[in-house]
Each structure stands twice: as C-alpha cells, then as structure tokens.
PDB file of N, CA and C in Angstrom:
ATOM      1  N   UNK A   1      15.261 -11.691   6.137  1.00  0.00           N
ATOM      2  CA  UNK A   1      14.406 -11.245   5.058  1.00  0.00           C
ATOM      3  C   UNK A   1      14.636 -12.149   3.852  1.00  0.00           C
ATOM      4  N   UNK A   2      13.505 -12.976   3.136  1.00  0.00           N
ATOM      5  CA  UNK A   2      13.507 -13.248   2.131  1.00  0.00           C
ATOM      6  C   UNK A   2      13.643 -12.457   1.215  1.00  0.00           C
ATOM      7  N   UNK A   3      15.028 -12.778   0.023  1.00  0.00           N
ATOM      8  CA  UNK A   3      14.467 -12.033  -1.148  1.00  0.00           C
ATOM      9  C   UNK A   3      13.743 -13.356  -2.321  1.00  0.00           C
ATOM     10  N   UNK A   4      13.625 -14.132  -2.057  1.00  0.00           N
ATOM     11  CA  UNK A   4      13.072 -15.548  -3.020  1.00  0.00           C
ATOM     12  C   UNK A   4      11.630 -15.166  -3.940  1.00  0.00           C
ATOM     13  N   UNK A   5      11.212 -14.059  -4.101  1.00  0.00           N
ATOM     14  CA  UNK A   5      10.169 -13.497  -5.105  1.00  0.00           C
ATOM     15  C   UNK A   5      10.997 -13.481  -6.816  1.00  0.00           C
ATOM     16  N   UNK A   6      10.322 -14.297  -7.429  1.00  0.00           N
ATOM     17  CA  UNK A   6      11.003 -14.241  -8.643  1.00  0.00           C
ATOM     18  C   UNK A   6       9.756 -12.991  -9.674  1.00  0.00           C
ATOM     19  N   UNK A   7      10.552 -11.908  -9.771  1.00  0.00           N
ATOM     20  CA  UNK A   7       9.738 -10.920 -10.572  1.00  0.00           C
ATOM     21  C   UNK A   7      10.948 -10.768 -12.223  1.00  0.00           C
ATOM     22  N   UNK A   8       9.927 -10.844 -13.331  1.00  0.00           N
ATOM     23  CA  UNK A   8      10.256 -10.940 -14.489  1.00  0.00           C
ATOM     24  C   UNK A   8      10.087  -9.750 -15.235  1.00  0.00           C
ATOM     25  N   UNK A   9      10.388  -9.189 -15.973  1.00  0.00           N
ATOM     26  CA  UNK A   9       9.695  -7.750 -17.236  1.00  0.00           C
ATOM     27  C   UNK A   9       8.083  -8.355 -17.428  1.00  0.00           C
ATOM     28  N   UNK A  10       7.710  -9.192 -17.661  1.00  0.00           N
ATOM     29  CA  UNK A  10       6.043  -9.511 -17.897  1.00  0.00           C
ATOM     30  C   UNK A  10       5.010  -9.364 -16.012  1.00  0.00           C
ATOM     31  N   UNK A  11       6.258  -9.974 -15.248  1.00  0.00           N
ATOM     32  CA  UNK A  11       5.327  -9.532 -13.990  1.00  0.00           C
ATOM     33  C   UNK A  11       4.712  -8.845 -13.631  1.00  0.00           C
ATOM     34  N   UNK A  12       3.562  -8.644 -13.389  1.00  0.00           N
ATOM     35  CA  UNK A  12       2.376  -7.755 -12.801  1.00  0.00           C
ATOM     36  C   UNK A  12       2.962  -7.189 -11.111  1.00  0.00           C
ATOM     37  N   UNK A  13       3.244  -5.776 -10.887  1.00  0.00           N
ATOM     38  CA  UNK A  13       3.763  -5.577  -9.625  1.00  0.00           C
ATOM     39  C   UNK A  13       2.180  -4.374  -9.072  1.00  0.00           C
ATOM     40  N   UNK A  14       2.259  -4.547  -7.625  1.00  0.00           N
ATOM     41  CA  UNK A  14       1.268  -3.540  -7.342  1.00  0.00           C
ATOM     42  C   UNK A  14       1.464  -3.285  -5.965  1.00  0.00           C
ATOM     43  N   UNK A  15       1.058  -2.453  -5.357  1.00  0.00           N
ATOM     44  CA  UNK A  15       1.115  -1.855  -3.903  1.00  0.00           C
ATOM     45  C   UNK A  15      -0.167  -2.771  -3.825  1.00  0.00           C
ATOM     46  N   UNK A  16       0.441  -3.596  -1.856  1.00  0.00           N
ATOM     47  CA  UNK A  16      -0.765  -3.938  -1.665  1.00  0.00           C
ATOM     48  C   UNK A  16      -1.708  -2.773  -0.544  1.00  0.00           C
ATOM     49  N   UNK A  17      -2.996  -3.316  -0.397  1.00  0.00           N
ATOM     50  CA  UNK A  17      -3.912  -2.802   0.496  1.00  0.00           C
ATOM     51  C   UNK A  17      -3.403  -2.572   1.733  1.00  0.00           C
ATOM     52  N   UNK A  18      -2.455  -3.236   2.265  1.00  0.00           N
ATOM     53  CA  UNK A  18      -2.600  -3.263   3.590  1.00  0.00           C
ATOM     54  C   UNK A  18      -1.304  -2.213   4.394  1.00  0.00           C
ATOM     55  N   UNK A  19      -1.703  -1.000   3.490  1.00  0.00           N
ATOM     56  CA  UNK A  19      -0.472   0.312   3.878  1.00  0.00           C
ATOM     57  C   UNK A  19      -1.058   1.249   3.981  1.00  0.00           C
ATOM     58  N   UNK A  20      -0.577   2.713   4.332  1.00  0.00           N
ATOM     59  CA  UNK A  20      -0.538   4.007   4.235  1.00  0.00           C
ATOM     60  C   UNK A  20       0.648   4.436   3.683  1.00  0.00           C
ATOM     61  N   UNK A  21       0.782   5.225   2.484  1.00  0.00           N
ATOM     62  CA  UNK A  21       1.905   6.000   2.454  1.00  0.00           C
ATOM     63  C   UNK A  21       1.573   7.756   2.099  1.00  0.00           C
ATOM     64  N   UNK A  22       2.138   8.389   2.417  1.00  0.00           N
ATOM     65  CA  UNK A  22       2.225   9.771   2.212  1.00  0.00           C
ATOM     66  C   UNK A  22       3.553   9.935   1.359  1.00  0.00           C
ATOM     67  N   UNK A  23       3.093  11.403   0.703  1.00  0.00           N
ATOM     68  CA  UNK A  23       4.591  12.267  -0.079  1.00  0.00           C
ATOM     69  C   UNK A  23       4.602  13.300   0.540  1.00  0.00           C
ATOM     70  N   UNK A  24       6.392  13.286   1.346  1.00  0.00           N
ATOM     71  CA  UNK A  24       6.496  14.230   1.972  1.00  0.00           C
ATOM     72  C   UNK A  24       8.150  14.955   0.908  1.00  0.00           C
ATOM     73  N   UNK A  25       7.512  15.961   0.385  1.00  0.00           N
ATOM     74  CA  UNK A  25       8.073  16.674  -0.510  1.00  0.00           C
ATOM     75  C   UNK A  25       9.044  15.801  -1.800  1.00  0.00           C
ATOM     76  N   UNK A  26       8.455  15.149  -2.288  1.00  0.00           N
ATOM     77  CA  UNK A  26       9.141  14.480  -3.235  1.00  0.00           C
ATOM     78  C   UNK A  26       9.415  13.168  -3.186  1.00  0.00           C
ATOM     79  N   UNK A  27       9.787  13.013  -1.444  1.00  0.00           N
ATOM     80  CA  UNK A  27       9.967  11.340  -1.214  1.00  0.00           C
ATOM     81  C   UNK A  27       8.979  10.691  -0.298  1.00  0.00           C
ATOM     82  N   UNK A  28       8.807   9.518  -0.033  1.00  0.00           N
ATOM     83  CA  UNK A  28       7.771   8.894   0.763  1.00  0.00           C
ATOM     84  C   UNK A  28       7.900   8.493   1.663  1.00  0.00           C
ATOM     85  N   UNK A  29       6.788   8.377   2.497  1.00  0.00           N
ATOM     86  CA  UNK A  29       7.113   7.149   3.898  1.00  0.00           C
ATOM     87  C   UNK A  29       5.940   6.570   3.919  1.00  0.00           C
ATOM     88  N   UNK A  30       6.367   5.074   4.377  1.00  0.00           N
ATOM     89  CA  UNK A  30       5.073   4.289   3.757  1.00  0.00           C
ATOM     90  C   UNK A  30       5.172   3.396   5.526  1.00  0.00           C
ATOM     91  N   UNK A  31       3.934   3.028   6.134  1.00  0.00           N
ATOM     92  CA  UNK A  31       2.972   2.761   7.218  1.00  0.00           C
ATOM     93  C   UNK A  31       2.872   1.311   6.754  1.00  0.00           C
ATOM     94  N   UNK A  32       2.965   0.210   7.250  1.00  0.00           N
ATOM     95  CA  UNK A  32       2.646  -1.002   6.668  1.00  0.00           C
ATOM     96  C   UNK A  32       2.022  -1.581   8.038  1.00  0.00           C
ATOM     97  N   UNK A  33       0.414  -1.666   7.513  1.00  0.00           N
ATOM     98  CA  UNK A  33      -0.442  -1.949   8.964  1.00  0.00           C
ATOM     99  C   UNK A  33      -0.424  -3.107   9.506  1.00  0.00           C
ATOM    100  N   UNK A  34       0.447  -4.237   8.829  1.00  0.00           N
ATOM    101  CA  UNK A  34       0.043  -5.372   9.445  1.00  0.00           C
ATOM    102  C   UNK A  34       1.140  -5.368  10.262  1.00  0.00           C
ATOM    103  N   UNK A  35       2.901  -4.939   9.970  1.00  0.00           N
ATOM    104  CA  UNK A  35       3.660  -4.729  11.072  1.00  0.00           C
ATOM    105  C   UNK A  35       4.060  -3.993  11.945  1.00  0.00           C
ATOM    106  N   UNK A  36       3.778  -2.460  11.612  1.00  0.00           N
ATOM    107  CA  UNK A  36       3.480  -1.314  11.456  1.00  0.00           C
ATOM    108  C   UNK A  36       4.811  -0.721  12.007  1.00  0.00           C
ATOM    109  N   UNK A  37       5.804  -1.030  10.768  1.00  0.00           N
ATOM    110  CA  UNK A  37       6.678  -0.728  10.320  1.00  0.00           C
ATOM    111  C   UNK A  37       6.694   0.608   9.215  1.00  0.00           C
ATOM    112  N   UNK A  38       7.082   1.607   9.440  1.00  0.00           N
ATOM    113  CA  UNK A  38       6.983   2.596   8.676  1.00  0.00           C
ATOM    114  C   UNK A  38       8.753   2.484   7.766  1.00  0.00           C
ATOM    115  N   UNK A  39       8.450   2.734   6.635  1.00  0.00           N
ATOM    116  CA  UNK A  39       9.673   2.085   5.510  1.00  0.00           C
ATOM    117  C   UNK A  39      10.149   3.868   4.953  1.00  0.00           C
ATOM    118  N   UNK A  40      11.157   4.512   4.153  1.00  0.00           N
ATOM    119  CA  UNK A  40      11.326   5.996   4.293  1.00  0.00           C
ATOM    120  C   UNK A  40      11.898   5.955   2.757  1.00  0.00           C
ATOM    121  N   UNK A  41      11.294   6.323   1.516  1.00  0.00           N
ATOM    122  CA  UNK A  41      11.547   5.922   0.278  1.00  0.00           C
ATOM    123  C   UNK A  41      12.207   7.682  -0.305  1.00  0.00           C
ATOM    124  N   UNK A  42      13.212   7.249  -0.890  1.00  0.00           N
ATOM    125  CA  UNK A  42      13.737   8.908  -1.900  1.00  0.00           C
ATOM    126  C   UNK A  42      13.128   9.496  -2.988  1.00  0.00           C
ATOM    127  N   UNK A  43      13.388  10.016  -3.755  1.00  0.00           N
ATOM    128  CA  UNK A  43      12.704  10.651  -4.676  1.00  0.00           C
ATOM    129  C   UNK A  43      12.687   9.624  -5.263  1.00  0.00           C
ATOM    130  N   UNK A  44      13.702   8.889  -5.755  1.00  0.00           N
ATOM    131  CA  UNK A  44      13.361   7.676  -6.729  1.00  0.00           C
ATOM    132  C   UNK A  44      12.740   6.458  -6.611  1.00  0.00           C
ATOM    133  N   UNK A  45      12.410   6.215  -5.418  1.00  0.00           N
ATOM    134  CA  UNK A  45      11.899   5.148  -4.744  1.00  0.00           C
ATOM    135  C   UNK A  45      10.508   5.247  -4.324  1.00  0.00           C
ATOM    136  N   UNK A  46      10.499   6.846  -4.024  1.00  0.00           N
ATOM    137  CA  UNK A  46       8.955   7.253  -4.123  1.00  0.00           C
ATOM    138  C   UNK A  46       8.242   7.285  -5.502  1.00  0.00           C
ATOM    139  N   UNK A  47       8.809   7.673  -6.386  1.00  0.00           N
ATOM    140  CA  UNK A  47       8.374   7.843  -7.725  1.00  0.00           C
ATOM    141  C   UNK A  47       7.683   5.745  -8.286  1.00  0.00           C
ATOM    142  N   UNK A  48       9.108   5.534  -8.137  1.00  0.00           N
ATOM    143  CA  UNK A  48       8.707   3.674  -7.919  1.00  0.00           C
ATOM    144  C   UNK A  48       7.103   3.275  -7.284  1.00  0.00           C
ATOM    145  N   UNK A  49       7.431   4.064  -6.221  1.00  0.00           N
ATOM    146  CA  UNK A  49       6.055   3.663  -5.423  1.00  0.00           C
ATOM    147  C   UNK A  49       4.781   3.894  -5.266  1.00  0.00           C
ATOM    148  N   UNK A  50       4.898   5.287  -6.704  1.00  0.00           N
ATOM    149  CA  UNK A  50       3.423   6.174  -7.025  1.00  0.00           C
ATOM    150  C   UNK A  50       2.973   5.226  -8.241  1.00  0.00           C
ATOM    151  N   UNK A  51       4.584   5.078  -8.791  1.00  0.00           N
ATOM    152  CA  UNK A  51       4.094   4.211 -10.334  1.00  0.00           C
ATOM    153  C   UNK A  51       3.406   2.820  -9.873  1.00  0.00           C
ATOM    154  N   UNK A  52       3.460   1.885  -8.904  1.00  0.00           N
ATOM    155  CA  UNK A  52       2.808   0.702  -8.714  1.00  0.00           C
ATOM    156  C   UNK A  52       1.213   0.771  -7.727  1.00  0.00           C
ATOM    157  N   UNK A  53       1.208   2.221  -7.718  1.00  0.00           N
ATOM    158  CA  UNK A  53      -0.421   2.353  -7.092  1.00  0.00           C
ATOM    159  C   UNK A  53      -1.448   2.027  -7.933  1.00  0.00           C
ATOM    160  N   UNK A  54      -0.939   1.284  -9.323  1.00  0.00           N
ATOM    161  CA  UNK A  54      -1.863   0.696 -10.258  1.00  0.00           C
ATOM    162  C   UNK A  54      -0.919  -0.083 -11.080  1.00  0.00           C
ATOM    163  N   UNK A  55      -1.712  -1.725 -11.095  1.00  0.00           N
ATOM    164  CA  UNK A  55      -0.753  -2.597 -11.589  1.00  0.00           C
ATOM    165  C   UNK A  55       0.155  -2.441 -12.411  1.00  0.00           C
ATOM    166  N   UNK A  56       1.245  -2.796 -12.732  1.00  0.00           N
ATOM    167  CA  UNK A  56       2.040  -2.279 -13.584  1.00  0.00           C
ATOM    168  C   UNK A  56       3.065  -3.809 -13.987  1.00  0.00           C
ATOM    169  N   UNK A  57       4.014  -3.635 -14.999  1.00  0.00           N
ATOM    170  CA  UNK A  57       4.506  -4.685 -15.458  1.00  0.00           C
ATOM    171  C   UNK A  57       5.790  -4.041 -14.685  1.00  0.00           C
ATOM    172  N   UNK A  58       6.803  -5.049 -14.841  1.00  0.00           N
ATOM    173  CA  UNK A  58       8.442  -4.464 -14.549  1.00  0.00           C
ATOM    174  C   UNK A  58       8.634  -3.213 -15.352  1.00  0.00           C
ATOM    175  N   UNK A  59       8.446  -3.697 -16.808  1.00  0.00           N
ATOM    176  CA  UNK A  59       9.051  -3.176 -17.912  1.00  0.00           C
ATOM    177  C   UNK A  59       8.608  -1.913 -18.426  1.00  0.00           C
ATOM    178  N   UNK A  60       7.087  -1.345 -18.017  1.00  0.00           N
ATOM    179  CA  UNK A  60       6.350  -0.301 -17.831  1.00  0.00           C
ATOM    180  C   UNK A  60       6.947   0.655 -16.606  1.00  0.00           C
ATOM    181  N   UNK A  61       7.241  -0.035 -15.493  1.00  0.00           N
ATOM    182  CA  UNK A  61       8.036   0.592 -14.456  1.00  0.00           C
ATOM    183  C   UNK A  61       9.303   0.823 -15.469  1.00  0.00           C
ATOM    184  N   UNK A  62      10.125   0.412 -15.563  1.00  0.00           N
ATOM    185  CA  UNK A  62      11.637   0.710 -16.068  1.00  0.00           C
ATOM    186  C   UNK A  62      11.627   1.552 -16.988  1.00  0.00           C
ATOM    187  N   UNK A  63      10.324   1.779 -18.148  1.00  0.00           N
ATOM    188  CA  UNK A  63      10.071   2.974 -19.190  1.00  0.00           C
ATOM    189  C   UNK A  63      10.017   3.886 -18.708  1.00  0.00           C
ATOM    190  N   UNK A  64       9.166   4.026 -17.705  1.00  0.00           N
ATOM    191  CA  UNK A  64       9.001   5.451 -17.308  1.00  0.00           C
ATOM    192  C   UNK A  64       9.598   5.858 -15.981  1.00  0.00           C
ATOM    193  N   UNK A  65      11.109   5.033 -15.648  1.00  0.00           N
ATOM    194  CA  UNK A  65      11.638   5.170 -15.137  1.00  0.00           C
ATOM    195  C   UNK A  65      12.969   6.222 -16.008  1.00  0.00           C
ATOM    196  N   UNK A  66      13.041   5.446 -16.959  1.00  0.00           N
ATOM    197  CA  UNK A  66      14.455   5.659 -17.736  1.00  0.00           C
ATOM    198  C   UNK A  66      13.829   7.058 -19.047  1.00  0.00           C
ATOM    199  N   UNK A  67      12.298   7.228 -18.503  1.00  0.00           N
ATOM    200  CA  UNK A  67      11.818   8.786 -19.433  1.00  0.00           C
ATOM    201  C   UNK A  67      12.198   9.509 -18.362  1.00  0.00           C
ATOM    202  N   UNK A  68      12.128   9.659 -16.862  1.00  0.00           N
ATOM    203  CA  UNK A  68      12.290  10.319 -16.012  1.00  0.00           C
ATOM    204  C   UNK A  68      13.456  11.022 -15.398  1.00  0.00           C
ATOM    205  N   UNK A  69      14.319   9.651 -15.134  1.00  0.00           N
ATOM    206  CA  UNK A  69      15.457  10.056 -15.322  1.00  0.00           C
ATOM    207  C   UNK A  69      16.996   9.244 -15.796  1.00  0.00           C
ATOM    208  N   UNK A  70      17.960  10.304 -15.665  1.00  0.00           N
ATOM    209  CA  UNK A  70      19.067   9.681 -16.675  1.00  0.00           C
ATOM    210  C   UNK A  70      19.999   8.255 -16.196  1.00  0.00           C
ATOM    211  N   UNK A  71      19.490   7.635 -16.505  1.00  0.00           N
ATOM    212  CA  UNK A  71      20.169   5.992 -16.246  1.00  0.00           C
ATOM    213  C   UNK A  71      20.268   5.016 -16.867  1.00  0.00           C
ATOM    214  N   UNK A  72      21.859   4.313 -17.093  1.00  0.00           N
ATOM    215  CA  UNK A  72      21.351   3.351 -18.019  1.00  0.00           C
ATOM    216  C   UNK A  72      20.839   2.286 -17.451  1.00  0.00           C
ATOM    217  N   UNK A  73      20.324   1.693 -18.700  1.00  0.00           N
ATOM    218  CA  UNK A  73      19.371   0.802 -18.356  1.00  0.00           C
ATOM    219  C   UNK A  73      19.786  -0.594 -17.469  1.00  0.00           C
ATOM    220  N   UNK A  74      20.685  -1.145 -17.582  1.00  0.00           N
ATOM    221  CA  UNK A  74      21.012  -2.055 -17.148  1.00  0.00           C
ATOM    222  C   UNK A  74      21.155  -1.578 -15.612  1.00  0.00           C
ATOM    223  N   UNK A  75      21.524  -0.611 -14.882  1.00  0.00           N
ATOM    224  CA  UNK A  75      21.550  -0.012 -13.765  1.00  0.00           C
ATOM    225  C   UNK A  75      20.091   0.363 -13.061  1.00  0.00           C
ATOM    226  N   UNK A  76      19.293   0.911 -14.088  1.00  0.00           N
ATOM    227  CA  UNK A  76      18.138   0.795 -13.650  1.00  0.00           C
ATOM    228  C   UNK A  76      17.187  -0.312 -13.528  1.00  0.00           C
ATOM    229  N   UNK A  77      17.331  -0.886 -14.535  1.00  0.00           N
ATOM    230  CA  UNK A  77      16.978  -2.920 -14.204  1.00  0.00           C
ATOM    231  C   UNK A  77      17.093  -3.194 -12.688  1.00  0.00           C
ATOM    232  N   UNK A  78      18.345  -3.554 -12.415  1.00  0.00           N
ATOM    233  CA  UNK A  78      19.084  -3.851 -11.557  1.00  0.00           C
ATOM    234  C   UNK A  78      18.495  -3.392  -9.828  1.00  0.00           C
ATOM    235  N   UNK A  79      18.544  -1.898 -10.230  1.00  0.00           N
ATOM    236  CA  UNK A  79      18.128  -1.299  -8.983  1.00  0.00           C
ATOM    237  C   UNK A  79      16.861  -1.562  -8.964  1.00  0.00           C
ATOM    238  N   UNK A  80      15.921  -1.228  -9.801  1.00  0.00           N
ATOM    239  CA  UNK A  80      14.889  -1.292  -9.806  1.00  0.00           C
ATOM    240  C   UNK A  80      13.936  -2.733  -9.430  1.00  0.00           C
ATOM    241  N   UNK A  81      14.574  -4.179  -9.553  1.00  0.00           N
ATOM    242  CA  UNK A  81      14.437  -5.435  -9.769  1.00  0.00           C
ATOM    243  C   UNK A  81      14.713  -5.426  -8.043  1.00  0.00           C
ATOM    244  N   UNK A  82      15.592  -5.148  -7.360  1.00  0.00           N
ATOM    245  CA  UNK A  82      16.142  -5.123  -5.975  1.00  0.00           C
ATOM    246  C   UNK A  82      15.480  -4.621  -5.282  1.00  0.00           C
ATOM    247  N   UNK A  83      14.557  -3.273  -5.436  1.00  0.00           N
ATOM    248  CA  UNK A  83      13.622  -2.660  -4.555  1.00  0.00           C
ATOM    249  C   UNK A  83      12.793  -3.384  -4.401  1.00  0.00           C
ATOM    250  N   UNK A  84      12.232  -3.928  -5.935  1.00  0.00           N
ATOM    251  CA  UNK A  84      10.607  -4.781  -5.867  1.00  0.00           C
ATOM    252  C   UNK A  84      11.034  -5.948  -4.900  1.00  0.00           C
ATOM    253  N   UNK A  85      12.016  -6.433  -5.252  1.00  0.00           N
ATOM    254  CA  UNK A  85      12.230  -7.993  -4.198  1.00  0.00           C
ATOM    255  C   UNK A  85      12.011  -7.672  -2.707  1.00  0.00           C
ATOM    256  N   UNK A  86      12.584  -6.206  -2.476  1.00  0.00           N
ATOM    257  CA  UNK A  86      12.516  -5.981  -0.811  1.00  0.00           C
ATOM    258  C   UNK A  86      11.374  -5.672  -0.580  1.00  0.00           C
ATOM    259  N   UNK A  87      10.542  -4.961  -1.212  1.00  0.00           N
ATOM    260  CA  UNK A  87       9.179  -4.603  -1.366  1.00  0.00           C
ATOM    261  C   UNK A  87       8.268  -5.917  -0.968  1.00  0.00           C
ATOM    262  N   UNK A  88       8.517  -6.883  -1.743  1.00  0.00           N
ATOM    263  CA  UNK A  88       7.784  -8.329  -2.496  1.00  0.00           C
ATOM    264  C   UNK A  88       7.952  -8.849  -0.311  1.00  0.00           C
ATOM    265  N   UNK A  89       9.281  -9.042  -0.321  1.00  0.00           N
ATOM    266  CA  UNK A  89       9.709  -9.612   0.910  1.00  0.00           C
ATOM    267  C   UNK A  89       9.231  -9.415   2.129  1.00  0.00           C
ATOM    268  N   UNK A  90       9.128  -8.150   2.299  1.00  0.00           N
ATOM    269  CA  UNK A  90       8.530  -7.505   3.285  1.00  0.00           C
ATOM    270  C   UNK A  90       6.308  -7.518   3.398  1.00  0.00           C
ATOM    271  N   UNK A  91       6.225  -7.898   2.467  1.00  0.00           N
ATOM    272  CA  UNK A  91       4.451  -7.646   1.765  1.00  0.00           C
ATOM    273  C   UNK A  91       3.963  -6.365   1.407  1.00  0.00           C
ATOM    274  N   UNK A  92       4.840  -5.511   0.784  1.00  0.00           N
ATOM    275  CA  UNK A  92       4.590  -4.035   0.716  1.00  0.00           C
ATOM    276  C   UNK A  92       3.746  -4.213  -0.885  1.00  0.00           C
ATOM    277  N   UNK A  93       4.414  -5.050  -1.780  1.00  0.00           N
ATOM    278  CA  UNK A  93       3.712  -5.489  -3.168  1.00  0.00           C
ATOM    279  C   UNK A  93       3.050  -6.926  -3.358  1.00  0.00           C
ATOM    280  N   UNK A  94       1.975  -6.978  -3.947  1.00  0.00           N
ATOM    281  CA  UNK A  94       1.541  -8.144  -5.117  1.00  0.00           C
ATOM    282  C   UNK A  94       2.663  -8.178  -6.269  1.00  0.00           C
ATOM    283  N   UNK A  95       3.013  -9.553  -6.322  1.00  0.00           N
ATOM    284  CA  UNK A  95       3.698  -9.823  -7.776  1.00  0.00           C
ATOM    285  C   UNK A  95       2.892 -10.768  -8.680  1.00  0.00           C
ATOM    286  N   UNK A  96       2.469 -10.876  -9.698  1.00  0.00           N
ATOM    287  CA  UNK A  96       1.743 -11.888 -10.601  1.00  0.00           C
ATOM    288  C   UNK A  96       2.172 -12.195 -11.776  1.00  0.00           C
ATOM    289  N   UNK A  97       2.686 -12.967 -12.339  1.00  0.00           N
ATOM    290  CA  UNK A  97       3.208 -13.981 -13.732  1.00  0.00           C
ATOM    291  C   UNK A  97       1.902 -12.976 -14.660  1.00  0.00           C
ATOM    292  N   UNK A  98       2.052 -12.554 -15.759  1.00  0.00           N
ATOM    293  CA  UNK A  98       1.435 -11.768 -16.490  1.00  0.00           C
ATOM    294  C   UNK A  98       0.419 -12.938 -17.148  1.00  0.00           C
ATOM    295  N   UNK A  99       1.151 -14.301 -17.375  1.00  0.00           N
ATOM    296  CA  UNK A  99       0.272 -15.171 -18.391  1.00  0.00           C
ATOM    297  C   UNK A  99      -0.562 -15.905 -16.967  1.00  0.00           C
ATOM    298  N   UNK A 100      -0.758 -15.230 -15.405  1.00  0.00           N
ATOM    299  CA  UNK A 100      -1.715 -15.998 -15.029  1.00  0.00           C
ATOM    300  C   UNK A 100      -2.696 -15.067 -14.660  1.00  0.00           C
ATOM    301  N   UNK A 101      -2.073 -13.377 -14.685  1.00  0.00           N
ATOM    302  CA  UNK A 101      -3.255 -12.474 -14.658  1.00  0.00           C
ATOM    303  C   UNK A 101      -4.104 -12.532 -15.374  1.00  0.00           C
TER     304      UNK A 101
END
C-alpha cells in the first residue's frame, strides 16, 4: 500500500464515486466497487467519512472533529492526516491542492 498522497490543511478531500457505504449504528462499512473490498470504519472514522461526502478541506475536517470530540489537536491532526492517506491509497478519496480547485 502506498501511503505517497501528500494532503495539506488547504487540501480539498472527498469520497469518491466509486463506493457504497452504509451506517450501521454509529459506525460504517464502506463497499469499494472497483475492488470490492468492503473497509469497517468506528464511530470516529465513520463520522470522518460522513464529513467528506462533500468536499471538505483537512482543516474543516479537524474543526469539526475537535467540536465533536475531546482531543488534542495535535493527536487529532495526526490521526486524522493517517486515515486520509489510507483512504487516498486505497482510492476511497479525491485529494486536490486548494489553489488548483
């Protein structure tokens, strides 16, 4: 698995087209049709994954990550920066440089 996606606080992140995911009581499982690999996300990872069903920046993710719940920030950076890469890696997200959107 590549993680070589360079995502920034200005990056544009988004769920791409080519999935299904459902919420099954709080957390997700997401269908990815081109490998059709089904991926099994937690409450926090699902929440991650409702917030990018419309483009979003890093840093918009990490706000209303850190209104939600209690973490500092540098921890939530961190984690949060690591999902998108596996996300990015796998083709589960679009990433876009904000100054080329």
């Amino acid at each position: 698995m590549s993680l070589d996606c360079t995502i920034s606080k200005s990056s544009i992140v988004v769920a791409t087209q080519e999935q299904l995911s459902s919420d099954l009581g709080g957390e997700a499982i997401i269908l990815d049709m081109k490998s059709g690999v089904y991926y099994g996300l937690n409450t926090v990872g699902a929440s991650i994954w409702n917030l990018i069903q419309e483009p979003k920046t890093l840093e918009e993710i990490q706000n209303a990550l850190l209104t939600e719940y209690e973490v500092e920030p540098e921890k939530c950076d961190r984690d949060l920066l690591a999902l998108l890469q596996e996300f990015a890696a796998v083709g589960l997200i679009e990433v876009k440089d904000e100054a080329v959107a």
